[in-house]
Protein backbone atom coordinates (compact mmCIF):
# COMPACT_ATOMS: atom_id res chain seq x y z
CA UNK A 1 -13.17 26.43 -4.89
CA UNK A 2 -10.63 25.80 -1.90
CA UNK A 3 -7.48 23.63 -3.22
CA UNK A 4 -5.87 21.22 -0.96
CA UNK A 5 -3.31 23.84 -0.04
CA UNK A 6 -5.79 26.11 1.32
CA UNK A 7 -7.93 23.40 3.07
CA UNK A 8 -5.07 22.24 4.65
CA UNK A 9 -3.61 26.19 5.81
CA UNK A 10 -7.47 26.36 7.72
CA UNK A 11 -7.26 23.66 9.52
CA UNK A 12 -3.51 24.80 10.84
CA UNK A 13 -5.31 28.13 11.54
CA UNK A 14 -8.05 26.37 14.04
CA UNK A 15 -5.47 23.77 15.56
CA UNK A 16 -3.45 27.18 16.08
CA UNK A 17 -6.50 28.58 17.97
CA UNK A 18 -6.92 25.78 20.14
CA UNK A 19 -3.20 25.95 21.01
CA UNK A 20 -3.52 29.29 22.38
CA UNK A 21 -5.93 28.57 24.37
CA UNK A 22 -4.94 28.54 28.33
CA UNK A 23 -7.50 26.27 28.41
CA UNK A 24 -7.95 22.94 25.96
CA UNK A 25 -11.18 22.10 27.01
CA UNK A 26 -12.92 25.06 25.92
CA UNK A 27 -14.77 23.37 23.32
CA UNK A 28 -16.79 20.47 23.29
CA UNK A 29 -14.70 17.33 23.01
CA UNK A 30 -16.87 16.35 19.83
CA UNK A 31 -16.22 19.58 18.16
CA UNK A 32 -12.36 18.88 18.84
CA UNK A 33 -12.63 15.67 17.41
CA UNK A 34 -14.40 16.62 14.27
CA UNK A 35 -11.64 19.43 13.81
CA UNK A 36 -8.36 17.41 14.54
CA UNK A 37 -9.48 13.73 12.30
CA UNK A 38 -8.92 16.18 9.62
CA UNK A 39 -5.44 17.02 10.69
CA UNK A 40 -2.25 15.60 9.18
CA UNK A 41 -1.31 12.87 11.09
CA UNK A 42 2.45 14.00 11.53
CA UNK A 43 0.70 17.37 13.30
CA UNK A 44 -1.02 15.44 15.18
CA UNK A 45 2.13 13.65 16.48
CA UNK A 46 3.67 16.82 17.54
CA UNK A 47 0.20 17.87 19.17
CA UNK A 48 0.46 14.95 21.45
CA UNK A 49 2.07 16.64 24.01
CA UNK A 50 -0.28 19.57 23.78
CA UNK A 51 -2.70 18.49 26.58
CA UNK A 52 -3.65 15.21 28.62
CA UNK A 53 -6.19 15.37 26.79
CA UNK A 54 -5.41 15.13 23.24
CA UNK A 55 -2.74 12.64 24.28
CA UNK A 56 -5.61 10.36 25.21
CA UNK A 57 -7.79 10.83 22.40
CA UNK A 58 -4.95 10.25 20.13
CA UNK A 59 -4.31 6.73 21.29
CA UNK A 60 -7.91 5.39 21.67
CA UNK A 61 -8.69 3.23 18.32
CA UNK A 62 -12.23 5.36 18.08
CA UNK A 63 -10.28 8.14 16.92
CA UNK A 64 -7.80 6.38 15.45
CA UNK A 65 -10.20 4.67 12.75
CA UNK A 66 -12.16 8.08 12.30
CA UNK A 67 -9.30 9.43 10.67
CA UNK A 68 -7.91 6.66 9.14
CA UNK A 69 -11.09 7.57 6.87
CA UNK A 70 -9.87 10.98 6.12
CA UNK A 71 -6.17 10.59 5.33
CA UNK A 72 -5.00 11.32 2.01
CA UNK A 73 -2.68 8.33 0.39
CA UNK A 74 0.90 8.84 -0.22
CA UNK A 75 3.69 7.15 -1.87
CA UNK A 76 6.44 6.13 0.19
CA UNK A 77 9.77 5.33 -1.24
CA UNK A 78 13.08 3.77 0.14
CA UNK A 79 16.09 4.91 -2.45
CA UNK A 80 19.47 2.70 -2.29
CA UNK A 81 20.76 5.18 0.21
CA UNK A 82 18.30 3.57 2.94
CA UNK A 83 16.84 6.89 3.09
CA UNK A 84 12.45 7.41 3.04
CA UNK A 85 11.11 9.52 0.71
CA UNK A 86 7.13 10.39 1.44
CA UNK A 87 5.29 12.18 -1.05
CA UNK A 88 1.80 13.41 -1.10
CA UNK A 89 0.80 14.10 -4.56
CA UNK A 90 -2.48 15.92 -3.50
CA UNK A 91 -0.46 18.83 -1.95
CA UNK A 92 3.11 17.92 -3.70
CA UNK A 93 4.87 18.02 -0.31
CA UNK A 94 7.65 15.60 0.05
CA UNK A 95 9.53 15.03 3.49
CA UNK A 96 12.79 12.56 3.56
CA UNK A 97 14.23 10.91 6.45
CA UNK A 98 16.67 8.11 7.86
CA UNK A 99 15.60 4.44 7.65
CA UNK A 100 15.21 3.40 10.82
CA UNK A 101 18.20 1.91 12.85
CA UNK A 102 16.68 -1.45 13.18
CA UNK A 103 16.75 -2.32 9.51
CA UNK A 104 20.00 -0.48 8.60
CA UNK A 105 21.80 -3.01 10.20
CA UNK A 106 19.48 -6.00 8.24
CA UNK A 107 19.37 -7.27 4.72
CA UNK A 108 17.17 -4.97 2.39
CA UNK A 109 14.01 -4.83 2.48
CA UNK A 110 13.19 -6.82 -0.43
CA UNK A 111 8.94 -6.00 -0.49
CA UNK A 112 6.60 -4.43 1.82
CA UNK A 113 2.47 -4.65 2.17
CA UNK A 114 0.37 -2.02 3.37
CA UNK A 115 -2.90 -1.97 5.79
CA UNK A 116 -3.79 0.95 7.76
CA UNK A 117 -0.64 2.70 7.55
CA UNK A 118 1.43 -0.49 9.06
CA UNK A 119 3.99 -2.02 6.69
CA UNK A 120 4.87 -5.69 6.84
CA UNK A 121 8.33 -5.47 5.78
CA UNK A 122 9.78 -8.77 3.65
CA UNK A 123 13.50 -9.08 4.15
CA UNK A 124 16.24 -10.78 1.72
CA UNK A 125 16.48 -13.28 4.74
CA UNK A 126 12.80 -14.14 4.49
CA UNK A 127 13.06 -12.09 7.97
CA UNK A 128 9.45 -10.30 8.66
CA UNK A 129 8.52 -6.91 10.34
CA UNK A 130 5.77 -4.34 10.95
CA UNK A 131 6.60 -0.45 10.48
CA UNK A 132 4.49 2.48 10.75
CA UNK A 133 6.83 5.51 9.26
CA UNK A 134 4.60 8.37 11.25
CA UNK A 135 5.36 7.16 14.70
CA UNK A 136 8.55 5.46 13.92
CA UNK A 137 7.94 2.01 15.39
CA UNK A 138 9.19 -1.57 14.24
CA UNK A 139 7.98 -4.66 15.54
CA UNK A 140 9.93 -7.71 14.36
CA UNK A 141 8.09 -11.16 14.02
CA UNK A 142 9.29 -14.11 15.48
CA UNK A 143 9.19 -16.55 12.81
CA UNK A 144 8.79 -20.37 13.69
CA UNK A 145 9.69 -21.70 10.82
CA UNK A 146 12.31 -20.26 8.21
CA UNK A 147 11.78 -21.99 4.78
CA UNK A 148 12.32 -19.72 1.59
CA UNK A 149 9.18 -18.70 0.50
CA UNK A 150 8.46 -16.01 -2.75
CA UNK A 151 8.15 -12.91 -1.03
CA UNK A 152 4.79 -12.11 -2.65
CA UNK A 153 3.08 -14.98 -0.82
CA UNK A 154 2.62 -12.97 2.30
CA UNK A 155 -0.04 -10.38 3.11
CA UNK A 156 -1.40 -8.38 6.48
CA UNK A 157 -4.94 -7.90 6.96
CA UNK A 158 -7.82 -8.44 10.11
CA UNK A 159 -11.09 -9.87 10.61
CA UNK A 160 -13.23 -7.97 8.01
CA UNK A 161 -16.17 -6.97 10.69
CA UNK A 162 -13.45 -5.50 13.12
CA UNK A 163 -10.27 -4.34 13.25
CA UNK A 164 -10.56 -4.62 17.27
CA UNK A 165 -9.71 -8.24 16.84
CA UNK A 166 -6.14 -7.56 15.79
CA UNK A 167 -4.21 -7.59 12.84
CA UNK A 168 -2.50 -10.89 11.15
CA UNK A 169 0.06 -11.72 8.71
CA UNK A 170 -0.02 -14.30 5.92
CA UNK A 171 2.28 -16.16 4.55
CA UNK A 172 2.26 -19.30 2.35
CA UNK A 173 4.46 -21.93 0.28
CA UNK A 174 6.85 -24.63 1.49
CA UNK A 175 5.87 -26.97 -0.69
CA UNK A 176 8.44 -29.48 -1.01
CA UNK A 177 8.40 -30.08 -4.72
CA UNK A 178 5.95 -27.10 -6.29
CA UNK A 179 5.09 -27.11 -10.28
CA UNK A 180 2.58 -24.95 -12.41
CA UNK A 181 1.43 -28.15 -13.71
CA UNK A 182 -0.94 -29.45 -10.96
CA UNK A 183 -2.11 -29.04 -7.62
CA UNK A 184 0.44 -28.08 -4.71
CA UNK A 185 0.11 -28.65 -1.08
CA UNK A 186 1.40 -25.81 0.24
CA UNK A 187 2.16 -24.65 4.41
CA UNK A 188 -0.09 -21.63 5.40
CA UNK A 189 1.70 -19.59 8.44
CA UNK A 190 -1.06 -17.37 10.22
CA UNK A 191 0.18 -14.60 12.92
CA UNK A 192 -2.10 -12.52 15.31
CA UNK A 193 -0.13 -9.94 16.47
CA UNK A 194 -2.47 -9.39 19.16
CA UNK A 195 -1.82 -12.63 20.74
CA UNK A 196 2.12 -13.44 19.45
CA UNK A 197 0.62 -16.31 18.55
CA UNK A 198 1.34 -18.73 14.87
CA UNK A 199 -0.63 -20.92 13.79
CA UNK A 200 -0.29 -23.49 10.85
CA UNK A 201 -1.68 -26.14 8.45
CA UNK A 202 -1.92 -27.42 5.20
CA UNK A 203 -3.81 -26.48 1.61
CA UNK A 204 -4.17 -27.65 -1.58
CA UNK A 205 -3.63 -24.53 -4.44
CA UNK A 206 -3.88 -25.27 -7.86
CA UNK A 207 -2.89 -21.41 -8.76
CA UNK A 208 0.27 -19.31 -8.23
CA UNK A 209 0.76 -15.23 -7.79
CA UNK A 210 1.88 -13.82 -10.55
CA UNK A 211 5.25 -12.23 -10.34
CA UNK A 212 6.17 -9.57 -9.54
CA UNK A 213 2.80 -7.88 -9.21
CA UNK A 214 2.69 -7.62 -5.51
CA UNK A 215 -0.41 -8.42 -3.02
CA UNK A 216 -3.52 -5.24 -1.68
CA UNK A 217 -4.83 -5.00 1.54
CA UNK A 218 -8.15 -4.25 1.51
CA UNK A 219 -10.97 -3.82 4.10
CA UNK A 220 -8.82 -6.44 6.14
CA UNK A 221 -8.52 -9.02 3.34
CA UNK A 222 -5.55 -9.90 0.90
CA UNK A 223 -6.01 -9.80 -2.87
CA UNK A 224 -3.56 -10.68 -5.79
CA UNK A 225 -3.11 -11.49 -9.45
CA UNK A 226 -3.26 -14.81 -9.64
CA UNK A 227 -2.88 -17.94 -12.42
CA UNK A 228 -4.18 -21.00 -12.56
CA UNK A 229 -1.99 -23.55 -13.06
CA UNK A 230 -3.26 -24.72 -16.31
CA UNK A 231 -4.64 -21.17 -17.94
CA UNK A 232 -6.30 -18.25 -17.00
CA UNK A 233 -5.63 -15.27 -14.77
CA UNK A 234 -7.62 -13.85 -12.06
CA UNK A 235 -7.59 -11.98 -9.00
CA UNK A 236 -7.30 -14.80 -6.15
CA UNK A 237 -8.37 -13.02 -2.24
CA UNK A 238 -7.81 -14.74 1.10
CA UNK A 239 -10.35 -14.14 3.62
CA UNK A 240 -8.56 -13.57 7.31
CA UNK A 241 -12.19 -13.82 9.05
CA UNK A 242 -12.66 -18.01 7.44
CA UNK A 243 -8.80 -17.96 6.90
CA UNK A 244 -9.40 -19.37 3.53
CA UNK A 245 -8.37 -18.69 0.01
CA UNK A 246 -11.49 -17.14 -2.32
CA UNK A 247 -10.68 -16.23 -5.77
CA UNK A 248 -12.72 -13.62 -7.00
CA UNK A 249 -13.39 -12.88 -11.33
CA UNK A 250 -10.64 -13.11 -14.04
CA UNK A 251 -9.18 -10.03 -15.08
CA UNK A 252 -11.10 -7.61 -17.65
CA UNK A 253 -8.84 -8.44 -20.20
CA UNK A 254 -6.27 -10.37 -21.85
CA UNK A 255 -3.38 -10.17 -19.73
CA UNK A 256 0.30 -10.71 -21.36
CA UNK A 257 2.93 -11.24 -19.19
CA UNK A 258 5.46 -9.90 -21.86
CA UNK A 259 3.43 -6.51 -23.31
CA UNK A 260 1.51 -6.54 -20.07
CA UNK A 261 2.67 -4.11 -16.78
CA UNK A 262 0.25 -4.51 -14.28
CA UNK A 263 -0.71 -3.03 -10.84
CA UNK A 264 -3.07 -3.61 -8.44
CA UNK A 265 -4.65 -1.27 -6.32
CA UNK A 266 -7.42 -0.51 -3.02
CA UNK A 267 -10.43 2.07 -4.44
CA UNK A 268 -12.81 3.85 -2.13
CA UNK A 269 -12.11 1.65 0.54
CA UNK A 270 -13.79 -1.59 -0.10
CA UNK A 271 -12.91 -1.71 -3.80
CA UNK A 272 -9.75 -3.00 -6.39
CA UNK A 273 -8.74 -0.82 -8.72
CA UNK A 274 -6.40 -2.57 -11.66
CA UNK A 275 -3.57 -0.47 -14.07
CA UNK A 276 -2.66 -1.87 -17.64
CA UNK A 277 0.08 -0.29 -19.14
CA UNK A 278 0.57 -2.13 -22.44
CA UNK A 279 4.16 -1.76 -24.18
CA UNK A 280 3.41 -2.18 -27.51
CA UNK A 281 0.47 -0.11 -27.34
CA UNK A 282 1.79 2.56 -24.54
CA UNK A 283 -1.73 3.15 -23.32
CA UNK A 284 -2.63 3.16 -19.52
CA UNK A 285 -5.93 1.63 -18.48
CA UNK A 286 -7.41 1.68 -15.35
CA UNK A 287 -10.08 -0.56 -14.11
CA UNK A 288 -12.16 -0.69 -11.00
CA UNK A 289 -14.22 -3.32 -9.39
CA UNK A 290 -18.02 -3.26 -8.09
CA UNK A 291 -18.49 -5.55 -5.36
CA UNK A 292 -21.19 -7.63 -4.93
CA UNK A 293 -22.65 -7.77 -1.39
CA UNK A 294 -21.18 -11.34 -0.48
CA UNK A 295 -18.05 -9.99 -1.38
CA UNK A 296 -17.26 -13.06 -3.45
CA UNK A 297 -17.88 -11.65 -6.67
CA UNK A 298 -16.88 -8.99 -8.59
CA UNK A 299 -17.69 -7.15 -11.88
CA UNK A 300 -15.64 -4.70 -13.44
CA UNK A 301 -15.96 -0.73 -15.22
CA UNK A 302 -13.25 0.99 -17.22
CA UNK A 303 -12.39 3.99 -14.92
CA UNK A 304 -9.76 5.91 -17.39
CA UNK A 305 -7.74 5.79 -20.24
CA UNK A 306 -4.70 7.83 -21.31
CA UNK A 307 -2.30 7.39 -24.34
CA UNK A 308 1.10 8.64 -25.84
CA UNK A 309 2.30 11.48 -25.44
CA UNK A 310 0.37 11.62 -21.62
CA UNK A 311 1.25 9.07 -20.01
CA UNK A 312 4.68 8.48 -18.65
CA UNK A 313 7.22 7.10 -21.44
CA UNK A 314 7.84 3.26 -21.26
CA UNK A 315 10.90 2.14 -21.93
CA UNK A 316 11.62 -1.85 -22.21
CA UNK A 317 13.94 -2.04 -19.71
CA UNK A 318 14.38 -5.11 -17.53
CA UNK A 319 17.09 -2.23 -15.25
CA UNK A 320 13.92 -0.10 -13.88
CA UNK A 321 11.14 -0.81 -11.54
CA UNK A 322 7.29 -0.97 -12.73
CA UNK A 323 5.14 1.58 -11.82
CA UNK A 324 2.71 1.62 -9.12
CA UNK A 325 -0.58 3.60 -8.88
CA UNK A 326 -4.02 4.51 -7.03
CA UNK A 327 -6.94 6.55 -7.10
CA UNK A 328 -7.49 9.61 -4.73
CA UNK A 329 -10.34 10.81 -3.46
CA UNK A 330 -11.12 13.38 -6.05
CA UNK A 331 -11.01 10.46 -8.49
CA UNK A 332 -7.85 11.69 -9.95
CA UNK A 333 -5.23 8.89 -11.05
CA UNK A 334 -1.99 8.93 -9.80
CA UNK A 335 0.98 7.00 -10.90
CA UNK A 336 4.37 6.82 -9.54
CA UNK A 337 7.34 5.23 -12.22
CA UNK A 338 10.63 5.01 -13.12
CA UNK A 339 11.35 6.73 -16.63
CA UNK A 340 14.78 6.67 -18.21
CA UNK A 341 16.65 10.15 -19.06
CA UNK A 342 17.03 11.41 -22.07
CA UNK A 343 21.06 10.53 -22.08
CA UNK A 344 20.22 6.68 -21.12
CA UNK A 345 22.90 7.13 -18.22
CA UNK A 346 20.14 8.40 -15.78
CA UNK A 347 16.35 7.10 -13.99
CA UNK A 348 14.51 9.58 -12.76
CA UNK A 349 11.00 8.60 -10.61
CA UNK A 350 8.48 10.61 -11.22
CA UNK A 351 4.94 10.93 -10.28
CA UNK A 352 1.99 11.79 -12.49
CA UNK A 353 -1.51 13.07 -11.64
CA UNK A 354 -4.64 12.53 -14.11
CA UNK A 355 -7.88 13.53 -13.42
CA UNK A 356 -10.31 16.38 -14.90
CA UNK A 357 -8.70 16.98 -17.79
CA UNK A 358 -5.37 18.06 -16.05
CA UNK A 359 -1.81 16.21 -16.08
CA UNK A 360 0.77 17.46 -13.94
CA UNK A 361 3.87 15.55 -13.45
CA UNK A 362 6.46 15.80 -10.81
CA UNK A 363 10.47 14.61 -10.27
CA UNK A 364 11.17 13.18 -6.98
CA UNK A 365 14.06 11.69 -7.53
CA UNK A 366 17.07 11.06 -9.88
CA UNK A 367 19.69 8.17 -9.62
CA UNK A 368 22.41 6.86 -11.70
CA UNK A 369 20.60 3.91 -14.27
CA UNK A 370 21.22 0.35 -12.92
CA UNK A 371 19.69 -2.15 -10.99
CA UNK A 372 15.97 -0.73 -9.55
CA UNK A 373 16.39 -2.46 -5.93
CA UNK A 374 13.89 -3.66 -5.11
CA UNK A 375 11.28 -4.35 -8.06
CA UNK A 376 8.97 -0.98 -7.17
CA UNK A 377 9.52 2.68 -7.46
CA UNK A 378 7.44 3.25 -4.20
CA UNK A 379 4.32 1.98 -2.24
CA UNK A 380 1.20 3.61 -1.50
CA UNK A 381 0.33 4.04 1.89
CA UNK A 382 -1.44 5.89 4.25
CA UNK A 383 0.36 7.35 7.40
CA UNK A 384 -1.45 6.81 10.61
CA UNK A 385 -1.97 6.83 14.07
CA UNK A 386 -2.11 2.50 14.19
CA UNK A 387 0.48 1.49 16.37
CA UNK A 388 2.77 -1.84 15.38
CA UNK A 389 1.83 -3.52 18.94
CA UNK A 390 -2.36 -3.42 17.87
């Protein structure tokens, strides 16, 4: 059986090949296609310059979305340093570099969102920016308005038949006197990045996200854990083709917000995938969701299921970040946490890989014990050829 390693060494060998070539065109464009969507997209950044031809092909959104199928998710991490840590845990490589300039000399970045390998950063100031790590570009958005809204009521997403249309961000809250106690008329911001355009009006919620689980992207949509104001939790979507709010099933079980660490997750593409990590029990679940054709409702199926002593040791510590998670390809869970040292002086963040019987764990970073800045030990993302300006 070829290992991701191994895979991964082939496809350097054939890029190599072409390379050598005097002549790039040697090969049928299709057959050069097929070969480099299964590239890693930070090769195919350097191959840019290769040819005219590969140049072209690796800007046209065709392309572009072919491999965004392929890529492998990472983790992507920003230490209190400002330096970027990404790590893919199928082949264990990790590669660190600089924040870039443009937010070194901003607030932190207090939360970021991920579609398509963009980031929409959240700033302390309630500032707001796109990123994409692989080709290094930032795109700030002009906000029109600058009330203080929880950073978790934001979101990035498209119109779910196309992502030609453009790509928008969410965000909503401004209500001038909100309570969990009742409905809240709330300001919903809408940008197309497309057109630089906002766009604005009103909506009654009678829900709030749940803190601090933070919002999915998924198949263009936003989804979150939500509560009802009066009881009940569930996963609440908004829809950016309608620009409405949809919420979806409760959650398959009885969520606690004190015992309770939750994370929510994208699965095969066009499905949620939900962690439990209970603290009094220190088990792991993971669900998954089934979606109905309408995409409006959803049932769920217990994917996996790991207890003490495999699954990463909990500690009850309000002084480190909650873990984060997703499910590769090869249906293999993979969780990325903070775990506290031995000593209790030191945090080290760690990621672990479940799947087939198998549990490997691996140490990607270790930092003095204090404040977990911001609430996350990383973000799953996938890096890609989208450019910020789409």
């Amino acid at each position: 059986m070829v290992g991701p390693r191994q895979l991964i060494s082939k496809q350097y060998q054939i890029v190599s090949l072409l390379m050598d070539s005097n002549d790039c065109s040697f090969l049928p464009l299709e057959l050069c296609e097929e070969i480099l969507r299964r590239v890693p997209t930070k090769s195919l950044i350097r191959f840019k310059l290769t040819c005219k031809r590969w140049l072209a092909l690796f800007s046209d959104k065709r392309f572009i979305n072919k491999h965004l199928a392929l890529i492998e998710e990472h983790f992507i991490r920003i230490n209190n340093e400002r330096k970027v840590t990404s790590i893919s845990p199928v082949t264990r490589a990790c590669s660190s570099f600089a924040l870039p300039y443009e937010f070194q000399v901003k607030p932190d970045i207090y939360t970021m969102i991920h579609c398509d390998g963009l980031l929409l950063c959240i700033l302390e100031s309630s500032a707001m920016a796109v990123w994409n790590p692989c080709l290094n570009q930032v795109r700030w958005i002009k906000l029109e308005s600058y009330y203080s809204i929880n950073c978790f009521n934001a979101g990035i997403g498209y119109n779910g038949l196309s992502r030609d249309s453009g790509y928008k961000i969410l965000r909503f809250g401004g209500s001038a006197s909100f309570s969990y106690e009742d409905t809240n008329t709330v300001v919903v911001d809408i940008y197309e990045l497309k057109s630089n355009f906002w766009k604005h009006y009103e909506v009654s919620l009678d829900w709030h996200v749940v803190k601090p689980c933070r919002g999915v992207s998924l198949m263009g949509n936003m989804y979150w854990i939500a509560k009802w104001n009066q009881y009940g939790f569930f996963i609440q979507s908004f829809n950016f083709s309608t620009e409405t709010f949809e919420p979806l099933a409760y959650l398959p079980f009885d969520y606690d917000a004190y015992d309770d660490v939750v994370n929510l997750s994208a699965f095969r593409g066009n499905n949620l995938s939900l962690s439990q990590h209970n603290k009094v029990t220190e088990k792991i679940d993971v669900w998954v969701t089934n979606m109905v054709k309408n995409g409006l409702t959803i049932s769920w199926t217990k994917f996996f299921s790991v207890t003490r002593p495999d699954c990463p040791v909990f500690r009850d510590c309000d002084d480190i970040a909650t873990q984060v998670h997703f499910i590769d390809k090869n249906k293999r869970v993979v969780v990325c946490c903070e775990e506290v040292a031995v000593n209790e002086k030191y945090v080290s963040v760690n990621i672990y890989l479940f799947g087939d019987g198998e549990k490997k764990k691996q140490e990607i970073e270790l930092h003095k014990r204090g404040f977990s800045w911001p609430y996350t030990p990383g973000y799953a993302y996938l890096p890609s050829l989208v450019p910020v300006l789409t």
